[in-house]
Protein backbone atom coordinates (compact mmCIF):
# COMPACT_ATOMS: atom_id res chain seq x y z
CA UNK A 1 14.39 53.90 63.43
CA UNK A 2 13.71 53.94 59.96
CA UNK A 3 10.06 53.87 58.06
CA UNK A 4 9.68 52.45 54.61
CA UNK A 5 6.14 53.67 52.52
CA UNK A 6 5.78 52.16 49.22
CA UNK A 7 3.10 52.61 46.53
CA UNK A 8 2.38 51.85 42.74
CA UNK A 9 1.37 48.20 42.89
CA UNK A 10 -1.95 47.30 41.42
CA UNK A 11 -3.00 44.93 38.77
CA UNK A 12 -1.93 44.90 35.11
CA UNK A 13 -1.72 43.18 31.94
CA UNK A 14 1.10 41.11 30.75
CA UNK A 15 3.82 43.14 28.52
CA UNK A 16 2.08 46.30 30.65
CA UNK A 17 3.96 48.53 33.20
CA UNK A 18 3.70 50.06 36.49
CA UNK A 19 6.20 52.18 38.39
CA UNK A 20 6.85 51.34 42.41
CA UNK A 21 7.68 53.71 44.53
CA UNK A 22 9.12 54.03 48.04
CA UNK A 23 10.32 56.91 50.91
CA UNK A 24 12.14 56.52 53.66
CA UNK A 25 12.03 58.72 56.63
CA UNK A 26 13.92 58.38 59.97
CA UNK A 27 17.26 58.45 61.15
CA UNK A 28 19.39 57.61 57.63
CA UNK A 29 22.84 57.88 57.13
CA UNK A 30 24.47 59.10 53.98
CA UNK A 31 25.46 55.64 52.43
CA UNK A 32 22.83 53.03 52.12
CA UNK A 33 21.41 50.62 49.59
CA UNK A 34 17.80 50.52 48.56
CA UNK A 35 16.10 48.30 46.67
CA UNK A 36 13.24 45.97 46.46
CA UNK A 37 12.40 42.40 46.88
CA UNK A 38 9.29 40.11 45.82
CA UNK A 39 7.55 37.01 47.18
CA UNK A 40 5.31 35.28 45.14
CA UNK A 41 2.97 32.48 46.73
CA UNK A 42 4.64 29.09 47.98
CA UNK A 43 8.20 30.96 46.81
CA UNK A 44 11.29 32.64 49.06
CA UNK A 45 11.95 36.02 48.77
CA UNK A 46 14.09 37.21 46.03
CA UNK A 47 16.33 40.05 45.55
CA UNK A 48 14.87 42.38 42.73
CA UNK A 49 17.12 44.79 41.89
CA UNK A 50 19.10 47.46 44.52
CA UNK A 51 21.15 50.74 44.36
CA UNK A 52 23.30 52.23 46.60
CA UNK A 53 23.79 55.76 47.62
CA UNK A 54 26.60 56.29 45.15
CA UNK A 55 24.44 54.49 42.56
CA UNK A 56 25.66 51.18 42.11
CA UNK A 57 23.06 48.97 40.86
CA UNK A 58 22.30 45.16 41.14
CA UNK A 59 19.51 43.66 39.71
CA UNK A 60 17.86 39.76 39.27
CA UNK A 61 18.44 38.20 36.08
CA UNK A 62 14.72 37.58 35.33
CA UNK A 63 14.43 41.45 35.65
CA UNK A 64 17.45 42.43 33.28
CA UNK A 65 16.63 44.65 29.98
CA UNK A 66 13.25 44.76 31.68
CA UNK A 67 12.88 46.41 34.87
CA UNK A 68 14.98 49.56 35.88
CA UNK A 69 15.71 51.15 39.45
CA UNK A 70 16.67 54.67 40.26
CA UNK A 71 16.80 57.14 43.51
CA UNK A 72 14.73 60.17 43.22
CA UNK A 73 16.51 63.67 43.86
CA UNK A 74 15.27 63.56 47.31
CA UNK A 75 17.96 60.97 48.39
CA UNK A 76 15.93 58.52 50.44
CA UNK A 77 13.54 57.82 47.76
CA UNK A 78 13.40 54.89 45.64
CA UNK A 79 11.55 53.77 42.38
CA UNK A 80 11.14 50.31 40.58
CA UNK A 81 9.73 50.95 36.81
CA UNK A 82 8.46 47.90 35.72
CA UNK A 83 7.98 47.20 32.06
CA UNK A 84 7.48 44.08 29.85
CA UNK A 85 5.36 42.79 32.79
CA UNK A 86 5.06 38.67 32.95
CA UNK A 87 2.82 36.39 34.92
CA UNK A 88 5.55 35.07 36.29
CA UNK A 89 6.46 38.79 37.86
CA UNK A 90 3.50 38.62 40.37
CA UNK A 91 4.59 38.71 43.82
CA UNK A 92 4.49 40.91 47.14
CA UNK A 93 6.89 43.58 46.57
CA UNK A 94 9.13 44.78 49.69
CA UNK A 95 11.27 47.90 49.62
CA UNK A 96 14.10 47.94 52.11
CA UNK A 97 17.16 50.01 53.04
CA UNK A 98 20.07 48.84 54.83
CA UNK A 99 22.76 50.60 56.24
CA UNK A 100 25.78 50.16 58.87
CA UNK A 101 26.25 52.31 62.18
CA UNK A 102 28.87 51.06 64.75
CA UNK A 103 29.96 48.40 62.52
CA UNK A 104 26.56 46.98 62.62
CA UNK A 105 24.32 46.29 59.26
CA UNK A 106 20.82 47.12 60.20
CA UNK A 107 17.84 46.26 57.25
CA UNK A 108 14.14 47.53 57.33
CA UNK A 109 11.65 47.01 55.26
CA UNK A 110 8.68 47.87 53.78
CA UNK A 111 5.03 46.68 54.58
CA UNK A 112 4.54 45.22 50.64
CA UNK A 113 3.05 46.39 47.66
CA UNK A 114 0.86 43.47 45.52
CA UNK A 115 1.55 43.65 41.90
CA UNK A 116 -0.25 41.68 39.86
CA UNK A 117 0.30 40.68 35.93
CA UNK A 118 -3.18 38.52 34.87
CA UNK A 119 -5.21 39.05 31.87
């Protein structure tokens, strides 16, 4: 099993920033992706941004030039810095990590962090 803790949301002014953070503990294996997603009210959840264990990184978009994920130096960690915030970037964030054993993709998540862009 795999446990997902994230922190750093909170509420913040438009063009402000906050840095997300999340650790994963459990049984991991060596290649993985991480990365985040977001729900905002009445919306489906969208991919973020994500990185994989050899740091290959996909991001949204609507987060491009804007938002920037990384993996801390202990390897199961992962970190959204969000800058330039927008209304339109309030939503639940979810952290997950997903990763194959036995030919089978497994995906956990996160419980959510709120992040909030109001003046």
């Amino acid at each position: 099993q795999v446990q997902l803790v994230e922190s750093g949301g909170g509420l913040v002014q438009p063009g402000g920033s906050l840095r997300l953070s999340c650790a994963a503990s459990g049984t991991i294996f060596s290649i993985n992706v991480m990365g985040w997603y977001r729900q905002a009210p009445g919306k489906q959840r969208e991919l973020v941004a994500s990185i994989t264990s050899g740091g290959r990184i996909n991001d949204a978009d609507s987060v491009k030039g804007r938002f920037t994920i990384s993996r801390g130096n202990a390897e199961n960690t992962v970190y959204l810095q969000m800058n330039s915030l927008k209304p339109e970037d309030t939503a639940v964030y979810y952290c997950f990590l997903a990763q194959q054993f036995a030919g089978k993709s497994n995906s956990y998540w996160g419980q959510g962090t709120q992040v909030t862009v109001s003046s």
